[in-house]
PDB file of N, CA and C in Angstrom:
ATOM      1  N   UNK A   1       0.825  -1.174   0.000  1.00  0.00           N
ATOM      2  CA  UNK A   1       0.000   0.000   0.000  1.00  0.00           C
ATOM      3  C   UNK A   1       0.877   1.248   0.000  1.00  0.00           C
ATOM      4  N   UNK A   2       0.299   2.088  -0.675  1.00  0.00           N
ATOM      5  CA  UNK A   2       1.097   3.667  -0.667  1.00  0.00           C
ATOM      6  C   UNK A   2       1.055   4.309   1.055  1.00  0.00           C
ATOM      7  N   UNK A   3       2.067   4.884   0.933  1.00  0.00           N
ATOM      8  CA  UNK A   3       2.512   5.694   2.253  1.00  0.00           C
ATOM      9  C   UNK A   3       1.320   7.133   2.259  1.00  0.00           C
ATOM     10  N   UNK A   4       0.999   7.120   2.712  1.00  0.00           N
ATOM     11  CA  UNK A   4      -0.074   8.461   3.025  1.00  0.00           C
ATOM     12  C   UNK A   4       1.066   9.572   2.903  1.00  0.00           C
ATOM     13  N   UNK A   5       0.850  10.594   2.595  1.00  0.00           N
ATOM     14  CA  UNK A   5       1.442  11.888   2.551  1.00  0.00           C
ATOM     15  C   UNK A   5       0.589  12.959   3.962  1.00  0.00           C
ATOM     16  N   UNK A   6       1.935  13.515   4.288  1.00  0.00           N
ATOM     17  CA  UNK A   6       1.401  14.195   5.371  1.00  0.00           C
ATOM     18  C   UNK A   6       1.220  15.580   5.365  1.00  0.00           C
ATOM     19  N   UNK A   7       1.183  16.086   3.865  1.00  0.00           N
ATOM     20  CA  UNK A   7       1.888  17.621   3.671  1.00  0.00           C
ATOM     21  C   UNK A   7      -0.159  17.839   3.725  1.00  0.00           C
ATOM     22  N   UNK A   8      -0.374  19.300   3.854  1.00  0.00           N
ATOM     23  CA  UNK A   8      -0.901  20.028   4.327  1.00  0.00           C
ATOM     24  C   UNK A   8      -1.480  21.209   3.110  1.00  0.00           C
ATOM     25  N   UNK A   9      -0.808  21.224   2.059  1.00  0.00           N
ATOM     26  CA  UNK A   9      -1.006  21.887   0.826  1.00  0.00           C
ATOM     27  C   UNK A   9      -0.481  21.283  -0.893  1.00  0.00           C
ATOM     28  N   UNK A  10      -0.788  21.529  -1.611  1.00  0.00           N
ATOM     29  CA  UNK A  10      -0.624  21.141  -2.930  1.00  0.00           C
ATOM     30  C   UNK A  10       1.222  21.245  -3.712  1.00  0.00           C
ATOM     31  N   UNK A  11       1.159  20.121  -3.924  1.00  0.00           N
ATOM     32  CA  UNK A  11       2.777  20.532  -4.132  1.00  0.00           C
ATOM     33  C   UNK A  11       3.329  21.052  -5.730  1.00  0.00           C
ATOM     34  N   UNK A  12       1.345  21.729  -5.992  1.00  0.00           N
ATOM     35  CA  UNK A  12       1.985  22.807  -7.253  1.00  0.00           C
ATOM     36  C   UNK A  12       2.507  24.056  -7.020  1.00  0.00           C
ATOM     37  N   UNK A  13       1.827  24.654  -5.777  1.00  0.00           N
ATOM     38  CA  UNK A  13       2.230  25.901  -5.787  1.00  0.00           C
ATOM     39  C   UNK A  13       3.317  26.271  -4.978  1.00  0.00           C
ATOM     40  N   UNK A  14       4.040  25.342  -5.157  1.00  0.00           N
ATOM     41  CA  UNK A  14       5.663  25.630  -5.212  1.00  0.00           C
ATOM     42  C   UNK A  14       6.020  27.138  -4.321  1.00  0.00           C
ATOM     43  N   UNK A  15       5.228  26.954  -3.173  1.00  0.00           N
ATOM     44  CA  UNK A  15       5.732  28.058  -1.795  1.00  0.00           C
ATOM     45  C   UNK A  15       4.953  29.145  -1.971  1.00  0.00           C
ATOM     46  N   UNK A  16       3.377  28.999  -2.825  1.00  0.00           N
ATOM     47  CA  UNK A  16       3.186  30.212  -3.032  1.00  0.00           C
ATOM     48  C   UNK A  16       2.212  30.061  -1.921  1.00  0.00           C
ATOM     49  N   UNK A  17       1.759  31.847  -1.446  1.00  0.00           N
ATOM     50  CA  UNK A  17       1.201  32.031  -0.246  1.00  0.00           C
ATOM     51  C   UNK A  17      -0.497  31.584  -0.519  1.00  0.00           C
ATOM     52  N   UNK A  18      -0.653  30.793   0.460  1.00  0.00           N
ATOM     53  CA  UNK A  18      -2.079  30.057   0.609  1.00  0.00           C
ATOM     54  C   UNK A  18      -3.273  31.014   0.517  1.00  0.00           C
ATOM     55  N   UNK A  19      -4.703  31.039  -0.115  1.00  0.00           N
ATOM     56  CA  UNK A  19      -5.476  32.200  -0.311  1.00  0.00           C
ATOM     57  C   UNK A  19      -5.971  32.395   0.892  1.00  0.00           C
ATOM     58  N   UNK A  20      -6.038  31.251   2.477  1.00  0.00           N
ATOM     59  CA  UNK A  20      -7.100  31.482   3.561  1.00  0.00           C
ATOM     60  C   UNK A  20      -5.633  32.714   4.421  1.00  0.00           C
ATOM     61  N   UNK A  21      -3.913  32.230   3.779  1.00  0.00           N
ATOM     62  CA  UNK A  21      -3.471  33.200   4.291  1.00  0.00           C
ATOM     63  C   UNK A  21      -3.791  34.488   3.746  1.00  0.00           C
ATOM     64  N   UNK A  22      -3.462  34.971   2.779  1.00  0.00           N
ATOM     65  CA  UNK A  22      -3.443  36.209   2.295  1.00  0.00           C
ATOM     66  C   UNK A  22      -4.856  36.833   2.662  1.00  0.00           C
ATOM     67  N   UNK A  23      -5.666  36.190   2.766  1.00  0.00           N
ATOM     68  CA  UNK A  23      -7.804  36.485   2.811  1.00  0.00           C
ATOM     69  C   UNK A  23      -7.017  37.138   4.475  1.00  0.00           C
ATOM     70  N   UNK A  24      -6.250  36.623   5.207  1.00  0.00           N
ATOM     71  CA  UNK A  24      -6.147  37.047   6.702  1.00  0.00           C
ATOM     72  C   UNK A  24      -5.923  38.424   6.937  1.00  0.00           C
ATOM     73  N   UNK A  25      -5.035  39.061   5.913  1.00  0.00           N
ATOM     74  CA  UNK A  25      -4.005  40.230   6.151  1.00  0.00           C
ATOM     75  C   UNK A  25      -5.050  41.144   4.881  1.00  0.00           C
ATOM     76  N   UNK A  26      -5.842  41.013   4.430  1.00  0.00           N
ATOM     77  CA  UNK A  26      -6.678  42.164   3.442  1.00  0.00           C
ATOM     78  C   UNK A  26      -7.909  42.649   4.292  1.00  0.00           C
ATOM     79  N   UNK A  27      -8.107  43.849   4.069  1.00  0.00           N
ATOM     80  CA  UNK A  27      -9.195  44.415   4.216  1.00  0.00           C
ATOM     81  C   UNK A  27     -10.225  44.131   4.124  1.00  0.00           C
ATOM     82  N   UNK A  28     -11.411  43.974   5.135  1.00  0.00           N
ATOM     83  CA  UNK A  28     -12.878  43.184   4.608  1.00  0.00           C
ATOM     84  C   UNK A  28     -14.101  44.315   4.801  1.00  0.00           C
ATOM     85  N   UNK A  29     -14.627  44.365   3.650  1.00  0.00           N
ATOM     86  CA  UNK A  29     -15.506  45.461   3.540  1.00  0.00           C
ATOM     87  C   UNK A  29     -16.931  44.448   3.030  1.00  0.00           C
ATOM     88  N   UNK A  30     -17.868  45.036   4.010  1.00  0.00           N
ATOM     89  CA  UNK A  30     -19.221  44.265   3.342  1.00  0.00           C
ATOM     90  C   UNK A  30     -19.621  44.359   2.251  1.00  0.00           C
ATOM     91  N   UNK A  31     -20.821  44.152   1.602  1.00  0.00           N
ATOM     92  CA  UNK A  31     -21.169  44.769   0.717  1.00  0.00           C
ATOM     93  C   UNK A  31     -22.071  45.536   0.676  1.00  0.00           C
ATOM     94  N   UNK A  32     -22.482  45.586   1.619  1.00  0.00           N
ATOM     95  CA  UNK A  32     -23.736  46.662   2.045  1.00  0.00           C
ATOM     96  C   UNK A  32     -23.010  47.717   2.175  1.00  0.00           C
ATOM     97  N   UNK A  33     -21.893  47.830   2.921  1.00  0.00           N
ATOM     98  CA  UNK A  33     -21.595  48.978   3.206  1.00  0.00           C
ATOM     99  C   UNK A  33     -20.401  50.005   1.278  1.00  0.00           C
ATOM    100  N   UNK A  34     -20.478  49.260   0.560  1.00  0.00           N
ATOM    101  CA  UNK A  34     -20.008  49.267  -0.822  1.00  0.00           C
ATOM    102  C   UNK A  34     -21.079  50.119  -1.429  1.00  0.00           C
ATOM    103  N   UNK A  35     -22.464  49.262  -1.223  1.00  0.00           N
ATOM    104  CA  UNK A  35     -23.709  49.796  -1.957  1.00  0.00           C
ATOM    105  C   UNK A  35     -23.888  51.068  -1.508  1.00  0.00           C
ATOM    106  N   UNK A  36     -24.017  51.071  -0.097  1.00  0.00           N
ATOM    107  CA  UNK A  36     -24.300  52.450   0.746  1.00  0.00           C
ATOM    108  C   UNK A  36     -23.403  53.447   0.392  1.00  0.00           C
ATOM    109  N   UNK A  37     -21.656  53.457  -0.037  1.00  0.00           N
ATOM    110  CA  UNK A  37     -21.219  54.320  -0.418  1.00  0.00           C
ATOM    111  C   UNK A  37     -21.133  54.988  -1.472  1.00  0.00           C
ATOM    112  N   UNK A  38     -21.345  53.957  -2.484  1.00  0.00           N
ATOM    113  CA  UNK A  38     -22.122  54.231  -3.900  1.00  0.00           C
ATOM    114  C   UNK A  38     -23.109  55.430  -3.997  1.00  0.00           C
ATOM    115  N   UNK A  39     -24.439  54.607  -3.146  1.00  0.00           N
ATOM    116  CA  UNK A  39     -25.746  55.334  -2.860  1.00  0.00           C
ATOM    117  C   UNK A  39     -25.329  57.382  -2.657  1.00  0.00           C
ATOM    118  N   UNK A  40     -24.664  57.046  -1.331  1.00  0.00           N
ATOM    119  CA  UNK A  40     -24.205  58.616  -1.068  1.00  0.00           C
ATOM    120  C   UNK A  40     -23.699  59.269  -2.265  1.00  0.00           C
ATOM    121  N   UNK A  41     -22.680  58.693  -2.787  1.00  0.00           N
ATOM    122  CA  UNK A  41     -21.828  59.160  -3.912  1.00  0.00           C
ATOM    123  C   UNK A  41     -22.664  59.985  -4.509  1.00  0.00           C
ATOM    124  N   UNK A  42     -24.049  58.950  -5.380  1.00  0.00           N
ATOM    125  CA  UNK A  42     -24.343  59.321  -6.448  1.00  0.00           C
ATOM    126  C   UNK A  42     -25.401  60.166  -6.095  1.00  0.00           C
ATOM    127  N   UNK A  43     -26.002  60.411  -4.842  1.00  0.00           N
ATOM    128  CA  UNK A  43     -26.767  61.099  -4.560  1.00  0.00           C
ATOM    129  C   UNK A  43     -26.255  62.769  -4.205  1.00  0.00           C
ATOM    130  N   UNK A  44     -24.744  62.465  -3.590  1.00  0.00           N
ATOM    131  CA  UNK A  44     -24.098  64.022  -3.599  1.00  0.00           C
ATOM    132  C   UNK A  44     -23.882  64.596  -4.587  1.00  0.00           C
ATOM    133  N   UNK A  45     -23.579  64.025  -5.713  1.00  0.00           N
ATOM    134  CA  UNK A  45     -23.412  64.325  -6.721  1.00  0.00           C
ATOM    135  C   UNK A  45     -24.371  64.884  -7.703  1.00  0.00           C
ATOM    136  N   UNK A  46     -25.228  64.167  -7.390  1.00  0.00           N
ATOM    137  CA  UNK A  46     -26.675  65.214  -7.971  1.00  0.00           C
ATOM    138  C   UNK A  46     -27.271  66.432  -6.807  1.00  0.00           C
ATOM    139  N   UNK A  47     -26.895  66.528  -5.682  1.00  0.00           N
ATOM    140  CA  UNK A  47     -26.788  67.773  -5.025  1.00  0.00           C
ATOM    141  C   UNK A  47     -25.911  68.451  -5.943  1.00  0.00           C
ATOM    142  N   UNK A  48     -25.122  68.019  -5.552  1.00  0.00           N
ATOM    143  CA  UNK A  48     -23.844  69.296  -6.224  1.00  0.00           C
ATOM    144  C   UNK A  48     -24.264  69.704  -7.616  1.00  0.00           C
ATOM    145  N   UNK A  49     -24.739  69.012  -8.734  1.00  0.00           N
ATOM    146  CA  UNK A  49     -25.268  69.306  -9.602  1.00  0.00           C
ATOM    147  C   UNK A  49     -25.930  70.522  -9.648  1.00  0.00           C
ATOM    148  N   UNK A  50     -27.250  70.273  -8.917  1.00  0.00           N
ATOM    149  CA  UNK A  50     -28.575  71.115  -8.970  1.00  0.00           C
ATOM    150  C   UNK A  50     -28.230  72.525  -7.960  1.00  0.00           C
ATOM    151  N   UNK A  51     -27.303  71.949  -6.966  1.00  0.00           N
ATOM    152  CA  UNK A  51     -26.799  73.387  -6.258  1.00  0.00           C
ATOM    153  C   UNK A  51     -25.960  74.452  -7.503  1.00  0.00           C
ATOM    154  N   UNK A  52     -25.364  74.208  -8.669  1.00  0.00           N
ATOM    155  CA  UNK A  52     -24.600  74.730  -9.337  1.00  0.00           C
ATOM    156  C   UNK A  52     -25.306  74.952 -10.411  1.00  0.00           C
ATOM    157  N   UNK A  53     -26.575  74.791 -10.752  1.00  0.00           N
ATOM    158  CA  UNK A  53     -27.348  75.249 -11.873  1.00  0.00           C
ATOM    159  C   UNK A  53     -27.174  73.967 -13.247  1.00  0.00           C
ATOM    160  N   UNK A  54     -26.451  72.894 -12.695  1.00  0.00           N
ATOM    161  CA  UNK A  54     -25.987  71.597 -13.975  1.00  0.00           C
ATOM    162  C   UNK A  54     -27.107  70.752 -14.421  1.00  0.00           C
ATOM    163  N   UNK A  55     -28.348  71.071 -13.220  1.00  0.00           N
ATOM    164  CA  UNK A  55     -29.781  70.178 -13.666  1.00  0.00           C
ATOM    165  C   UNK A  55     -30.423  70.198 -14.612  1.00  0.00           C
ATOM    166  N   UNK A  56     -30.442  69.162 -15.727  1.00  0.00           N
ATOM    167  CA  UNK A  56     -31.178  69.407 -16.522  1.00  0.00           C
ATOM    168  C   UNK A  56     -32.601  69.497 -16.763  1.00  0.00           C
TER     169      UNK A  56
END
């Protein structure tokens, strides 16, 4: 019978950094809070518009 292997990751990626590592050390932003900044965006922006006479 074959010897079980004890390694822990894929021996293609040849030392490259694991995605649950790198997912550790990035920034996590919801998506609600994505939509919501959007929302503001596009809503200041049509203030600023209509405050400046740009409304069509």
């Amino acid at each position: 019978m074959a010897k079980k292997s004890s390694g822990d990751g894929l021996m293609s990626s040849a030392g490259l950094m694991r995605y649950y590592d790198a997912d550790k050390k990035a920034i996590h932003v919801q998506p609600k809070t994505v939509v919501a900044f959007g929302l503001i965006a596009g809503i200041a922006i049509l203030v600023l518009n209509a405050s400046f006479g740009l409304w069509p």
